[in-house]
C-alpha atoms as a PDB file:
ATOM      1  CA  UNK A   1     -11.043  53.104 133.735  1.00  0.00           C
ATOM      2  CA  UNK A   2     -13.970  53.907 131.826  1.00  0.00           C
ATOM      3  CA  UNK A   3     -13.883  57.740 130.980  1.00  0.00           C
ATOM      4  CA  UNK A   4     -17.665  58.971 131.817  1.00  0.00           C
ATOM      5  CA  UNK A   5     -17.615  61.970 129.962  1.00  0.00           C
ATOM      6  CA  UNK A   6     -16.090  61.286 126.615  1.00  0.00           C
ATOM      7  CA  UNK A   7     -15.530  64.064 123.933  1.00  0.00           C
ATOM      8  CA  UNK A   8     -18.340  64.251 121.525  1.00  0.00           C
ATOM      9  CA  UNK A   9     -18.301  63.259 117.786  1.00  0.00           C
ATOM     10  CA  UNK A  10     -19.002  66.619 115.797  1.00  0.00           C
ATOM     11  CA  UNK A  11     -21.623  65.581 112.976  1.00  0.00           C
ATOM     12  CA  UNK A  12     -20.050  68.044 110.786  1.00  0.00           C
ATOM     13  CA  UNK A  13     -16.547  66.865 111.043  1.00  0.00           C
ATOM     14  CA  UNK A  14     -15.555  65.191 107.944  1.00  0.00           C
ATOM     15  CA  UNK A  15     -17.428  67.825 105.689  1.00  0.00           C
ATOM     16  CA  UNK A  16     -19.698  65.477 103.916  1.00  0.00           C
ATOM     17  CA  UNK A  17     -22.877  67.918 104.926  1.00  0.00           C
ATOM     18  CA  UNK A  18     -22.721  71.177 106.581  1.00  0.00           C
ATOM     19  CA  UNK A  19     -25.332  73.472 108.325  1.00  0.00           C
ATOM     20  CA  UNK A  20     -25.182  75.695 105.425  1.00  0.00           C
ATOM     21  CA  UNK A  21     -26.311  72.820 102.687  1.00  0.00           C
ATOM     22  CA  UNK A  22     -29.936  73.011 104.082  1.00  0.00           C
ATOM     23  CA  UNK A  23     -32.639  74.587 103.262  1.00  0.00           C
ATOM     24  CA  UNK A  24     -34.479  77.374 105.911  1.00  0.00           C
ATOM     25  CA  UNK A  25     -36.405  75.614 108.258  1.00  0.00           C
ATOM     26  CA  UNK A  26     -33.734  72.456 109.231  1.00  0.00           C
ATOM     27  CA  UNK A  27     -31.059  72.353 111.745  1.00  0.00           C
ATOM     28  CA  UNK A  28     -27.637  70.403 111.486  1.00  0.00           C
ATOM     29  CA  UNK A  29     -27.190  69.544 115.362  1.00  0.00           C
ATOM     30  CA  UNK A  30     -23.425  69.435 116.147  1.00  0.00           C
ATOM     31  CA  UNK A  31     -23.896  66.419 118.231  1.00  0.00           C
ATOM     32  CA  UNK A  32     -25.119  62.983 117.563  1.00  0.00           C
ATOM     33  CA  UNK A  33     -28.420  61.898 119.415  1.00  0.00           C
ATOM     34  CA  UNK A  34     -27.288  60.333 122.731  1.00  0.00           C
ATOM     35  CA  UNK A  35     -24.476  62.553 122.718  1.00  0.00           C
ATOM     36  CA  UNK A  36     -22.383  59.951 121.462  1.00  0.00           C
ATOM     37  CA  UNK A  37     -18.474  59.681 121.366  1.00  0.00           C
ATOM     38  CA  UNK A  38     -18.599  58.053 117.633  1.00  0.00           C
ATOM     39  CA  UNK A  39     -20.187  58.155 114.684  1.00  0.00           C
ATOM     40  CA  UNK A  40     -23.014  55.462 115.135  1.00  0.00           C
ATOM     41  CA  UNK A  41     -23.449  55.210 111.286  1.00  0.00           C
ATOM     42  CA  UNK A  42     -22.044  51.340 110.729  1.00  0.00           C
ATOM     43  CA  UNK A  43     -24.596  50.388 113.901  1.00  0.00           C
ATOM     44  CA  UNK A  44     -27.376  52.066 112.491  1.00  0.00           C
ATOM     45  CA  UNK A  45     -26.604  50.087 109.029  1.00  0.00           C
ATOM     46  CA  UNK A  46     -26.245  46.933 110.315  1.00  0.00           C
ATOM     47  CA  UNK A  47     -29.548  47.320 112.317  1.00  0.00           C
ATOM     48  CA  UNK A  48     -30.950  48.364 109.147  1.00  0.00           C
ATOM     49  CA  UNK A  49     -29.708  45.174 107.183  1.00  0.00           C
ATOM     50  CA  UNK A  50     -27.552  47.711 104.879  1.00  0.00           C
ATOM     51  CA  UNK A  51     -24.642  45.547 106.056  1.00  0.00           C
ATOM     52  CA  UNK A  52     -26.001  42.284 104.623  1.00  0.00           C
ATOM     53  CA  UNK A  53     -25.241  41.872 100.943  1.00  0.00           C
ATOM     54  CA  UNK A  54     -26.804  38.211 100.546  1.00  0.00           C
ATOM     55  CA  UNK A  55     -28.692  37.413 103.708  1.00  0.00           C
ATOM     56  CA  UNK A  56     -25.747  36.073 105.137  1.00  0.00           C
ATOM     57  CA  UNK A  57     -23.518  39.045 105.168  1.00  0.00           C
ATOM     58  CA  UNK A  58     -20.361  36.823 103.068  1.00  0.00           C
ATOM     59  CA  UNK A  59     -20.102  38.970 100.452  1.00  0.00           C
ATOM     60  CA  UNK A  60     -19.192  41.806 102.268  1.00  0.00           C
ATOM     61  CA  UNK A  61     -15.447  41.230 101.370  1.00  0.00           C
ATOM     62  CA  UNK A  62     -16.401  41.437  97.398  1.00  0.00           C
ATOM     63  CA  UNK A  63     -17.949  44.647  98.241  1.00  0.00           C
ATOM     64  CA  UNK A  64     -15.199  46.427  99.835  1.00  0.00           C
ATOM     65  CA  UNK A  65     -13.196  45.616  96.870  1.00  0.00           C
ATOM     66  CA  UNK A  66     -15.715  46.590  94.207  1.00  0.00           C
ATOM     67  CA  UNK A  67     -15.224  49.749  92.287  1.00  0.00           C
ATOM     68  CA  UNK A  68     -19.490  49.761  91.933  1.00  0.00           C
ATOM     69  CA  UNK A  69     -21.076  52.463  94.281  1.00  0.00           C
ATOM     70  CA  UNK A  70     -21.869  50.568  96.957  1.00  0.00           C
ATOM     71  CA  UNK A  71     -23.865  50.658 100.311  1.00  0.00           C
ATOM     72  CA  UNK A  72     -20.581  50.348 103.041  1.00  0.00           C
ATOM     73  CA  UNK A  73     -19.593  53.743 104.174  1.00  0.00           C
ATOM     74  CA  UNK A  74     -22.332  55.453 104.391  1.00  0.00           C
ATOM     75  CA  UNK A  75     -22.645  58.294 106.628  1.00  0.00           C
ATOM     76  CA  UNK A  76     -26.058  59.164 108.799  1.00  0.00           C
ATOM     77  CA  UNK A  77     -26.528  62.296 109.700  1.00  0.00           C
ATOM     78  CA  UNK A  78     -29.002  63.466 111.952  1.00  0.00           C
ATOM     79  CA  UNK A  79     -31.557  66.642 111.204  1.00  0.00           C
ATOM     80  CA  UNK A  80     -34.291  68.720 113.021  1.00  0.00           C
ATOM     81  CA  UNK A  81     -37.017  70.344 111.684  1.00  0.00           C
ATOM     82  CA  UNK A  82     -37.605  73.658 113.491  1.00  0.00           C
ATOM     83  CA  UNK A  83     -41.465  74.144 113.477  1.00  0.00           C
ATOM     84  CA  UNK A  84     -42.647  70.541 113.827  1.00  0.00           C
ATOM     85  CA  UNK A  85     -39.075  69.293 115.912  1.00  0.00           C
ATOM     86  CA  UNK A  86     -39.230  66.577 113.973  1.00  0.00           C
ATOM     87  CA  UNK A  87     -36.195  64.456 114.066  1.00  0.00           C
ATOM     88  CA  UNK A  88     -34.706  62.731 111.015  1.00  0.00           C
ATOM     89  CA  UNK A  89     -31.670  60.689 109.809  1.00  0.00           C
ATOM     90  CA  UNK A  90     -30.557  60.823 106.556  1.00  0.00           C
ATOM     91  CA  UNK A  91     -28.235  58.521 104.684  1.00  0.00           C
ATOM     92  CA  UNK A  92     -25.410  60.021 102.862  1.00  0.00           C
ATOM     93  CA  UNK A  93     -23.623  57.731 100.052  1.00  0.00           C
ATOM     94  CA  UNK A  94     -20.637  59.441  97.884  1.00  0.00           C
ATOM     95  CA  UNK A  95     -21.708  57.419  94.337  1.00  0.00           C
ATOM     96  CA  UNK A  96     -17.846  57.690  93.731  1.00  0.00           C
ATOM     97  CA  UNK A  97     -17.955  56.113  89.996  1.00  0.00           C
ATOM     98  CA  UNK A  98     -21.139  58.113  89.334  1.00  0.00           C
ATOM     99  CA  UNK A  99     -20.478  60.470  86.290  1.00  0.00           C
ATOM    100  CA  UNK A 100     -19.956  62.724  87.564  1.00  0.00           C
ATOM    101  CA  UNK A 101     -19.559  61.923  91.154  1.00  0.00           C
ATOM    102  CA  UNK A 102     -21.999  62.619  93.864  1.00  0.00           C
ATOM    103  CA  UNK A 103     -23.295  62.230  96.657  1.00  0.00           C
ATOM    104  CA  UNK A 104     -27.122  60.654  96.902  1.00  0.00           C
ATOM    105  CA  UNK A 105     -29.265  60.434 100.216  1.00  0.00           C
ATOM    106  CA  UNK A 106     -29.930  56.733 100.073  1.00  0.00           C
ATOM    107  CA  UNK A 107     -32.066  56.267 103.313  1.00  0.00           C
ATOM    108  CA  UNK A 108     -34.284  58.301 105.705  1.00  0.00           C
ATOM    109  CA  UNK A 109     -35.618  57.454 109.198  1.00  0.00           C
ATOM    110  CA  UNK A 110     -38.297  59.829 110.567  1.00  0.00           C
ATOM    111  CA  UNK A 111     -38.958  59.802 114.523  1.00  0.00           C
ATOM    112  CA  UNK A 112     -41.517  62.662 115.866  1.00  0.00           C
ATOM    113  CA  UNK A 113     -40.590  65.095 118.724  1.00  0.00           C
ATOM    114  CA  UNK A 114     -42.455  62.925 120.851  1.00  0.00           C
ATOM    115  CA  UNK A 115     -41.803  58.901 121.126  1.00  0.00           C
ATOM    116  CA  UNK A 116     -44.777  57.593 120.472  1.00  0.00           C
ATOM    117  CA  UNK A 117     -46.187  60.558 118.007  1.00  0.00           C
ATOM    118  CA  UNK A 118     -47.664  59.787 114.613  1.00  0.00           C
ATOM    119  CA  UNK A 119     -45.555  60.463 111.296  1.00  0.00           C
ATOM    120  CA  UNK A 120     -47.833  62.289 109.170  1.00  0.00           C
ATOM    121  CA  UNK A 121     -47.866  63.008 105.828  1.00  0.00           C
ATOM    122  CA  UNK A 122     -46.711  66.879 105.751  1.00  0.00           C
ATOM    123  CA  UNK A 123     -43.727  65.695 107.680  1.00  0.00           C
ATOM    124  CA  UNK A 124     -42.832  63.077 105.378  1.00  0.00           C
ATOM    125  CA  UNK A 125     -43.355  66.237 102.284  1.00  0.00           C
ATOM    126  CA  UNK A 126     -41.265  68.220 104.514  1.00  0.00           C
ATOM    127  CA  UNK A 127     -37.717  66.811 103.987  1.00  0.00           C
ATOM    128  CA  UNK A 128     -36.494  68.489 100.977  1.00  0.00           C
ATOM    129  CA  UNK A 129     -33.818  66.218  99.511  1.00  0.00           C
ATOM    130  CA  UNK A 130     -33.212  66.706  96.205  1.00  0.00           C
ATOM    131  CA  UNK A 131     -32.159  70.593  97.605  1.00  0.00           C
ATOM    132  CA  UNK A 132     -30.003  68.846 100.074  1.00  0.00           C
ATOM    133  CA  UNK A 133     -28.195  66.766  97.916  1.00  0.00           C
ATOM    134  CA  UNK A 134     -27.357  69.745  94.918  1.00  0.00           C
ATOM    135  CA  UNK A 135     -26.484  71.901  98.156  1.00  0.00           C
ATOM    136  CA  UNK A 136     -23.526  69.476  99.045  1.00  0.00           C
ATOM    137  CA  UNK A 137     -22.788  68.486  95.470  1.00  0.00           C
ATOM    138  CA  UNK A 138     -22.099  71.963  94.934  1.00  0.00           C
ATOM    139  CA  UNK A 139     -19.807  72.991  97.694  1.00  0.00           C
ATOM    140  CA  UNK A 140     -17.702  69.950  96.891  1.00  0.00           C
ATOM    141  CA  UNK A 141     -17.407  68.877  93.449  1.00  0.00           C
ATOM    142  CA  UNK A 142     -18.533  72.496  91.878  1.00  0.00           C
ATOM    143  CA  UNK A 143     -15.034  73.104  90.918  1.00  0.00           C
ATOM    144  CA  UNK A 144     -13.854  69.851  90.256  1.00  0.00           C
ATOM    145  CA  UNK A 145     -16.435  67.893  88.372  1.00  0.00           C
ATOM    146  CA  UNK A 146     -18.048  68.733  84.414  1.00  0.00           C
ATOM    147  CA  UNK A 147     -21.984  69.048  84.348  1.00  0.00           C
ATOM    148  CA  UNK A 148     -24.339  66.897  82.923  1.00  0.00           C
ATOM    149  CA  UNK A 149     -27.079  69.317  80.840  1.00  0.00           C
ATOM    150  CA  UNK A 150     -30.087  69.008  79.818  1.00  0.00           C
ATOM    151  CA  UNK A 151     -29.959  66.531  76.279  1.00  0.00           C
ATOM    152  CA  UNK A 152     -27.305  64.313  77.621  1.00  0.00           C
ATOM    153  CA  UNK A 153     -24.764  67.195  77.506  1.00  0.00           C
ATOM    154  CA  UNK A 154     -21.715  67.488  79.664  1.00  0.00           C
ATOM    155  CA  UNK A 155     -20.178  70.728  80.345  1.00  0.00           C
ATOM    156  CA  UNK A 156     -16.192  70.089  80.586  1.00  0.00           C
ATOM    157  CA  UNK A 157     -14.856  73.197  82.457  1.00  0.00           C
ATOM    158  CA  UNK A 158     -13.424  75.080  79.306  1.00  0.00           C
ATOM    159  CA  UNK A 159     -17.504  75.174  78.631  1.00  0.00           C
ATOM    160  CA  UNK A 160     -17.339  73.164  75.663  1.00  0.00           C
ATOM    161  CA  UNK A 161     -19.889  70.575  75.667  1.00  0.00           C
ATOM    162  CA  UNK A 162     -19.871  67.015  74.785  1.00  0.00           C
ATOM    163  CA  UNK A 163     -22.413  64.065  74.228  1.00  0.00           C
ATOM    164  CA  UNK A 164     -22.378  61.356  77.098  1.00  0.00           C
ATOM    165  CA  UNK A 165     -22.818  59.039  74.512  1.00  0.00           C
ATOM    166  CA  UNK A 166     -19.232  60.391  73.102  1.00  0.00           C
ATOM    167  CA  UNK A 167     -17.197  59.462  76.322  1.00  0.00           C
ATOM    168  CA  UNK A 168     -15.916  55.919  75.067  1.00  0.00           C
ATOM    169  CA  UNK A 169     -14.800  57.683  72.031  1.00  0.00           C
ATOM    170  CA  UNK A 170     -10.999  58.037  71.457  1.00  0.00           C
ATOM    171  CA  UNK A 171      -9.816  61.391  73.455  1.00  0.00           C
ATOM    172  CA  UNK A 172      -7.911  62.580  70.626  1.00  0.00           C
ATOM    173  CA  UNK A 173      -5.110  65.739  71.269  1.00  0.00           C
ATOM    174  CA  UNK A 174      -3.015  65.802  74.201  1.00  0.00           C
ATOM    175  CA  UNK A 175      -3.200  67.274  77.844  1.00  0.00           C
ATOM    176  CA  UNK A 176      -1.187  70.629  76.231  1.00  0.00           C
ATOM    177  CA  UNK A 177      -3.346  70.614  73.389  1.00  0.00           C
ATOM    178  CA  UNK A 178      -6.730  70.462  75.187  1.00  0.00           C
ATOM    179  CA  UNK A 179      -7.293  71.905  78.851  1.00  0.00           C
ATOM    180  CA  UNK A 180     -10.003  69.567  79.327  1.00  0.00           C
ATOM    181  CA  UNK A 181      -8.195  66.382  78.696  1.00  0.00           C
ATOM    182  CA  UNK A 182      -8.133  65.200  82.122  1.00  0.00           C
ATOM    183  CA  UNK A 183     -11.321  65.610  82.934  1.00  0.00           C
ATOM    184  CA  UNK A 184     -12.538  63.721  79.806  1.00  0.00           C
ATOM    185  CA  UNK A 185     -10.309  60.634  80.962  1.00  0.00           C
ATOM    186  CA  UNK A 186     -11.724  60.911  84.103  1.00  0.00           C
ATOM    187  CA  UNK A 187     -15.158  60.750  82.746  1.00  0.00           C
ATOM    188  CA  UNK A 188     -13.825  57.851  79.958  1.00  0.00           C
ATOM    189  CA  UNK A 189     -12.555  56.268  83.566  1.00  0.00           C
ATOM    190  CA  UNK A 190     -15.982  56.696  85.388  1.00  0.00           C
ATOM    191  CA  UNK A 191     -17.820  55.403  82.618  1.00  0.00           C
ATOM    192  CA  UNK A 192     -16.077  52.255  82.025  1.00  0.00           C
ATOM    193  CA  UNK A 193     -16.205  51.579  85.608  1.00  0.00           C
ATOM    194  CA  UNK A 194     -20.017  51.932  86.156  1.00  0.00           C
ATOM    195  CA  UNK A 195     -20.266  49.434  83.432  1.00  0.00           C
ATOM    196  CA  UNK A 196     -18.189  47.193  85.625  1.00  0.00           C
ATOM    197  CA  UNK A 197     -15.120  47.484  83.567  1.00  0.00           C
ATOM    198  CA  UNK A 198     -12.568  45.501  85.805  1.00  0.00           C
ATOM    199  CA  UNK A 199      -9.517  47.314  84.731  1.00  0.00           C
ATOM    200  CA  UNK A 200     -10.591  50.921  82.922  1.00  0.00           C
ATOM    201  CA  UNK A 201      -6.696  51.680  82.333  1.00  0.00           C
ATOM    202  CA  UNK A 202      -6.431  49.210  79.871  1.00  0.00           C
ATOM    203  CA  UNK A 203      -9.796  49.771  78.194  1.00  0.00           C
ATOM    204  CA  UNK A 204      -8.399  53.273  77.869  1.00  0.00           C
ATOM    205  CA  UNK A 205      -5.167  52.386  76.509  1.00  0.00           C
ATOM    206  CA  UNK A 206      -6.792  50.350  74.014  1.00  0.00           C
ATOM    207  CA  UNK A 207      -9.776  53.090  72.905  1.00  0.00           C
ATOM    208  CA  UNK A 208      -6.687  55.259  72.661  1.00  0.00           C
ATOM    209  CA  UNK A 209      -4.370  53.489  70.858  1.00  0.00           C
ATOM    210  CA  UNK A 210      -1.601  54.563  73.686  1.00  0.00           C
ATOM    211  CA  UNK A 211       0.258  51.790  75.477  1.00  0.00           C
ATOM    212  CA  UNK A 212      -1.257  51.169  78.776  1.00  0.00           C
ATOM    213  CA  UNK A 213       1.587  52.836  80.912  1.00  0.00           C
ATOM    214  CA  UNK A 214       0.454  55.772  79.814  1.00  0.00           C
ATOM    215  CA  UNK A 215      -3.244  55.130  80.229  1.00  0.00           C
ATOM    216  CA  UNK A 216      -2.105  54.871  83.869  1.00  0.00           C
ATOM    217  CA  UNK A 217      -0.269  57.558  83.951  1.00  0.00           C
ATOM    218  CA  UNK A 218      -3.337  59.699  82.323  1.00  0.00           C
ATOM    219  CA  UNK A 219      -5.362  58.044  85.395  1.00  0.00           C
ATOM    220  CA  UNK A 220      -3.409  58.836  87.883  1.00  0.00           C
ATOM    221  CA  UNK A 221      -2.871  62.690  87.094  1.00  0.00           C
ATOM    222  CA  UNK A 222      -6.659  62.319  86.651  1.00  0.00           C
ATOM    223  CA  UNK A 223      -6.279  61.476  90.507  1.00  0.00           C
ATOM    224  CA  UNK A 224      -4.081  63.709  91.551  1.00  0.00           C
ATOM    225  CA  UNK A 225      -6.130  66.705  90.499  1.00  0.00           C
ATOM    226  CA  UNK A 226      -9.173  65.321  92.158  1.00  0.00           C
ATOM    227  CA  UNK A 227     -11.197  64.512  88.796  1.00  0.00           C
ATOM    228  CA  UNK A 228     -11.159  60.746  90.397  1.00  0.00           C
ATOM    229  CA  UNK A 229     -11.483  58.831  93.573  1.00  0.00           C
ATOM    230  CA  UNK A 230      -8.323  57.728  95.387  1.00  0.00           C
ATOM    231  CA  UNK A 231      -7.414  54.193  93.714  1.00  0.00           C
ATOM    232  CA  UNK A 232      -7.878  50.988  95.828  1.00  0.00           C
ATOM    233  CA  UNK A 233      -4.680  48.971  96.935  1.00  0.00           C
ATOM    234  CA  UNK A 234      -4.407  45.866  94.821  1.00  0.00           C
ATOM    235  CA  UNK A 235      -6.935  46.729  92.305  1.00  0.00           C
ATOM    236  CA  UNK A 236      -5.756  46.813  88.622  1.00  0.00           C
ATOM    237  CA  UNK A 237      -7.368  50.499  86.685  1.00  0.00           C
END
């Protein structure tokens, strides 16, 4: 039997934006519009055409496997704006081989308080994303990811800074040597993968000079102290 009053999906659950990450003005309802039971967001892309790589939709399987940022799994995420009660979606995308990694609003759907109502212009200046997106990139990669500075700088947590265009060179020293020598594979690791590097490990081992067992094994302590994604099943790197 059908149960007619469901629980309700909690917007906030999986932490990827919280009332706190906007600005004064904007409300994070706890519920979905419609009061809905699930998180709407892979209806919502499909309507939306997000879902359709080529027209046809058939390489949807080469994009779950891809280690490019990509446009499955985003999350929408529904906001109100106090004064005006405008209502707005936005699209949240983790750019997981982004360096550093982040998360990017990739899509915005206004609707007025009224069905019917014109969008005007001061509502469409009134979402402030770019203050939206540092708020969450801040609560949760603050303490795990370096900082890209002004000049092409990145800011490795011991606050030493190097050049981005210095990531592909060899890491030189070892993890006991040099407290930031995980976090430089990890950005050697995110690099070579936004350039579509099909197996970073053994570009690593061979910029290195190390065999490639224990470019993996940099990698995957890279992992396990959350400087990198969770590796896919199957994928080489």
């Amino acid at each position: 039997m059908k149960d007619l009053n469901p629980p309700f999906a909690n917007q906030g659950k999986d932490g990827l934006i919280r009332p706190e990450d906007l600005p004064g003005g904007w409300l994070l309802p706890t519920r979905f519009p419609g009061e809905r039971s699930t998180d709407a967001s892979a209806q919502i892309d499909a309507s939306l055409g997000y879902d359709d790589w080529t027209g046809d939709g058939s390489d949807l399987g080469a994009r779950l496997g891809s280690e490019q940022n990509e446009t499955v799994d985003g999350r929408w995420r529904y906001l109100e704006h106090v004064e005006t009660h405008t209502r707005v979606f936005v699209r949240l995308q983790r750019q997981m081989y982004a360096v550093p990694e982040e998360v990017r609003i990739t899509g915005v759907v206004y609707l007025p308080w009224r069905p019917g109502d014109p969008i005007t212009s001061r509502m469409l200046r009134e979402l402030p994303t770019a203050q939206i997106e540092a708020a969450i990139n801040k609560r949760l990669f603050a303490m795990k990811r370096a900082h890209t500075i002004t000049g092409g700088k990145i800011v490795l947590p011991s606050g030493r800074k190097i050049p981005e265009r210095a990531l592909l060179n060899p890491l030189g020293g070892t993890a006991k040597q040099d407290p930031d020598f995980y976090q430089r594979v990890a950005l050697q690791h995110g690099r070579l993968t936004q350039q579509g590097d099909k197996n970073p490990s053994a570009t690593i081992a061979q910029i290195n000079g190390v065999a490639l067992s224990t470019a993996q094994g940099w990698v995957a302590k890279a992992r396990a102290r959350g400087l990198l994604p969770a590796g896919r099943r199957g994928r080489a790197g």
